[in-house]
N, C-alpha and C. Protein backbone atom coordinates (compact mmCIF):
# COMPACT_ATOMS: atom_id res chain seq x y z
N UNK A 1 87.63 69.44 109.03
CA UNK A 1 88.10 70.12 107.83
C UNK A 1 89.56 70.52 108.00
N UNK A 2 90.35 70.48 106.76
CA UNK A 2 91.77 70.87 106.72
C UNK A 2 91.82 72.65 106.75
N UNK A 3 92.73 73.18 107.28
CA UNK A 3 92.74 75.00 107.43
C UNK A 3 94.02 74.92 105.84
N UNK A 4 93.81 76.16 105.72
CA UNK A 4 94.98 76.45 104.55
C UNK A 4 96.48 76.96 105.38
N UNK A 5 97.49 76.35 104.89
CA UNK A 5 98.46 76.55 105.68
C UNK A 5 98.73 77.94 105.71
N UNK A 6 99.14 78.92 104.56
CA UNK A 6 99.18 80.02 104.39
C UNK A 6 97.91 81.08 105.18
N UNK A 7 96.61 81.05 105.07
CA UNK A 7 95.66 82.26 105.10
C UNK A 7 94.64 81.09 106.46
N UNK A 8 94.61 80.50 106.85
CA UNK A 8 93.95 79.58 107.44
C UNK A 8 92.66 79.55 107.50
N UNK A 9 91.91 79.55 106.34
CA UNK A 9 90.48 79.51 106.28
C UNK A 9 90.22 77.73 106.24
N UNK A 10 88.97 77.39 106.07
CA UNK A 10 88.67 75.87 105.90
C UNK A 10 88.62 75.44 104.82
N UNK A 11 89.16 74.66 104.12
CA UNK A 11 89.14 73.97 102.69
C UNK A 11 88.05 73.05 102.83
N UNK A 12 87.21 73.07 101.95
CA UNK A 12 85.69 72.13 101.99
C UNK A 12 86.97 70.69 101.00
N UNK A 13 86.52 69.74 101.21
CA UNK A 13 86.73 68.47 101.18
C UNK A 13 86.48 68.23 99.07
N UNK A 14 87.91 67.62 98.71
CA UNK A 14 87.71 67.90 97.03
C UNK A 14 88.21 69.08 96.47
N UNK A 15 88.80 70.05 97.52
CA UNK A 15 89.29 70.83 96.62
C UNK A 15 91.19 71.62 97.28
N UNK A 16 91.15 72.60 97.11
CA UNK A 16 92.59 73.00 97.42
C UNK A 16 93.79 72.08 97.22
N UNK A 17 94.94 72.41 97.06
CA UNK A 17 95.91 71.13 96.88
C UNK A 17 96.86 71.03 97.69
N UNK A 18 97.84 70.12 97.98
CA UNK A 18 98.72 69.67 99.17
C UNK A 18 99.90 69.21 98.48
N UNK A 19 100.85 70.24 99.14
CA UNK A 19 102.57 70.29 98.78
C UNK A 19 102.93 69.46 100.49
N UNK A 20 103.85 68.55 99.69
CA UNK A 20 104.72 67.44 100.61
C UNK A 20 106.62 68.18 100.32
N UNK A 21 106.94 68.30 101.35
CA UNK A 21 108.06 68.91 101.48
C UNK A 21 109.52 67.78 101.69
N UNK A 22 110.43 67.29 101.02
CA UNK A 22 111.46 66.66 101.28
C UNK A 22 111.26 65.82 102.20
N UNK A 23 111.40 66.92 103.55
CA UNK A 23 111.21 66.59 105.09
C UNK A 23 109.33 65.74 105.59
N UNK A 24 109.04 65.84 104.72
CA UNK A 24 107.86 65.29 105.28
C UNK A 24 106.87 65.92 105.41
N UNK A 25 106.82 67.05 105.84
CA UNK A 25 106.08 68.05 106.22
C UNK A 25 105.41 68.30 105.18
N UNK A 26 103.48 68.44 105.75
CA UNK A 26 102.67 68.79 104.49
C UNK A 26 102.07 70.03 104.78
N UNK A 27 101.77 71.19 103.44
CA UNK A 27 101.36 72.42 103.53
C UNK A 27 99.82 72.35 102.58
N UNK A 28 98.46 72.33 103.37
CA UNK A 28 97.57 72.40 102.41
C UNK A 28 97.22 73.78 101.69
N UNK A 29 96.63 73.80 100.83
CA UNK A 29 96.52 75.49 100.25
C UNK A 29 95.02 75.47 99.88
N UNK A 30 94.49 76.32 100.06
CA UNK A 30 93.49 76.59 99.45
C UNK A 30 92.92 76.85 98.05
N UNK A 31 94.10 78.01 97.41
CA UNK A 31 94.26 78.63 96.60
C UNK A 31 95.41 78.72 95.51
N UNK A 32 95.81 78.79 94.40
CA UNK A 32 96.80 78.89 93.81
C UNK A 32 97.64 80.26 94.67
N UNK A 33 97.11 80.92 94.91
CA UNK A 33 97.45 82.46 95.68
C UNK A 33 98.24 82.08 96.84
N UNK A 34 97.54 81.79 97.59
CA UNK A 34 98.40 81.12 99.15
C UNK A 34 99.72 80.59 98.61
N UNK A 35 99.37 79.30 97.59
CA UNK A 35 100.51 78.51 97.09
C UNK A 35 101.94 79.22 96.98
N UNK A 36 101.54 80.24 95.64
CA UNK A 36 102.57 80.73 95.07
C UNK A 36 103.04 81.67 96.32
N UNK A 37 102.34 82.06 97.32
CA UNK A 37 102.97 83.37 98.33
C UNK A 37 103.69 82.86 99.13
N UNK A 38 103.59 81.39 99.15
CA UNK A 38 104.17 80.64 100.36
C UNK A 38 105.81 80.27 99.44
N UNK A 39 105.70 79.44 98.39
CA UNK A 39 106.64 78.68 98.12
C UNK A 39 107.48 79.40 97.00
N UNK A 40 106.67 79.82 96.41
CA UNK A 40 107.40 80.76 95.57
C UNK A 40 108.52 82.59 95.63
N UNK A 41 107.48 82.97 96.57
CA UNK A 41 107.94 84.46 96.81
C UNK A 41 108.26 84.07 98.35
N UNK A 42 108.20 83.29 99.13
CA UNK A 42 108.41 82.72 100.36
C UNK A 42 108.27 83.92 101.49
N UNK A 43 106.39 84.26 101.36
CA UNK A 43 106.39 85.65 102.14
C UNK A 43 105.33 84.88 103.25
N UNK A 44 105.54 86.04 104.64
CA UNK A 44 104.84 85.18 105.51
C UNK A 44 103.34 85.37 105.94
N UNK A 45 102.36 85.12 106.84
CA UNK A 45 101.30 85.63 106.64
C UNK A 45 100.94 86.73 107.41
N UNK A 46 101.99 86.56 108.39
CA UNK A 46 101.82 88.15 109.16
C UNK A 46 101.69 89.22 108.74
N UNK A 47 102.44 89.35 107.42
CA UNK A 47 102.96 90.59 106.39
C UNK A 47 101.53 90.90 105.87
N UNK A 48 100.56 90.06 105.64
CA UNK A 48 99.73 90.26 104.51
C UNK A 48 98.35 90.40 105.14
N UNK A 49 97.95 91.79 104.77
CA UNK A 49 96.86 91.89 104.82
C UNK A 49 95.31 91.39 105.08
N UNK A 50 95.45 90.96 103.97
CA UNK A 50 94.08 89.92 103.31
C UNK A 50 94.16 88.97 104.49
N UNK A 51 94.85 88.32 105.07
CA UNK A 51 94.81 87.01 106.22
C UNK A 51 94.35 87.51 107.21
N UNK A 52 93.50 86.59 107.50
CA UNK A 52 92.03 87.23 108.41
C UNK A 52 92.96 86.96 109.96
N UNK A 53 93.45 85.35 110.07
CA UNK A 53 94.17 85.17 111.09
C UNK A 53 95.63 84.50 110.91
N UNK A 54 96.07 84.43 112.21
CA UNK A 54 97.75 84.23 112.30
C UNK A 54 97.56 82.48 112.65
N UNK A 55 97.81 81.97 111.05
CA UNK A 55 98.14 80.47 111.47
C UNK A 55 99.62 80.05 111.45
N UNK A 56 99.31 78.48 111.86
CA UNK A 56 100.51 78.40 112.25
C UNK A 56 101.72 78.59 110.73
N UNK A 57 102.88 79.08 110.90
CA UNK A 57 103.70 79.75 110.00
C UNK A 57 104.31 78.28 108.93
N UNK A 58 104.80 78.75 107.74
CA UNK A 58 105.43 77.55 107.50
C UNK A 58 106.74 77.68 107.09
């Protein structure tokens, strides 16, 4: 199973969506939530609460 780049839980297979970055680099998300916290407000997951664990950063 893929982890969510942002909150790193497991994405079951069919769902969450995947941002491709210029560079290549892919960020899966779980959630519209993760999405927008990552790319939009560009906050990290250390900061946030709710994230159960410390994945890898993006």
């Amino acid at each position: 199973m893929v982890k969510c780049t942002f909150c790193g839980i497991d994405i079951r297979p069919g769902t969450g969506e995947i941002f491709v970055y210029k560079t290549g680099k892919i960020a899966n998300f779980c959630s519209k939530k993760c999405e927008k916290h990552v790319l939009k407000l560009k906050r990290k997951p250390q900061n946030m609460k709710w994230v159960k664990s410390s994945p890898a950063s993006v």
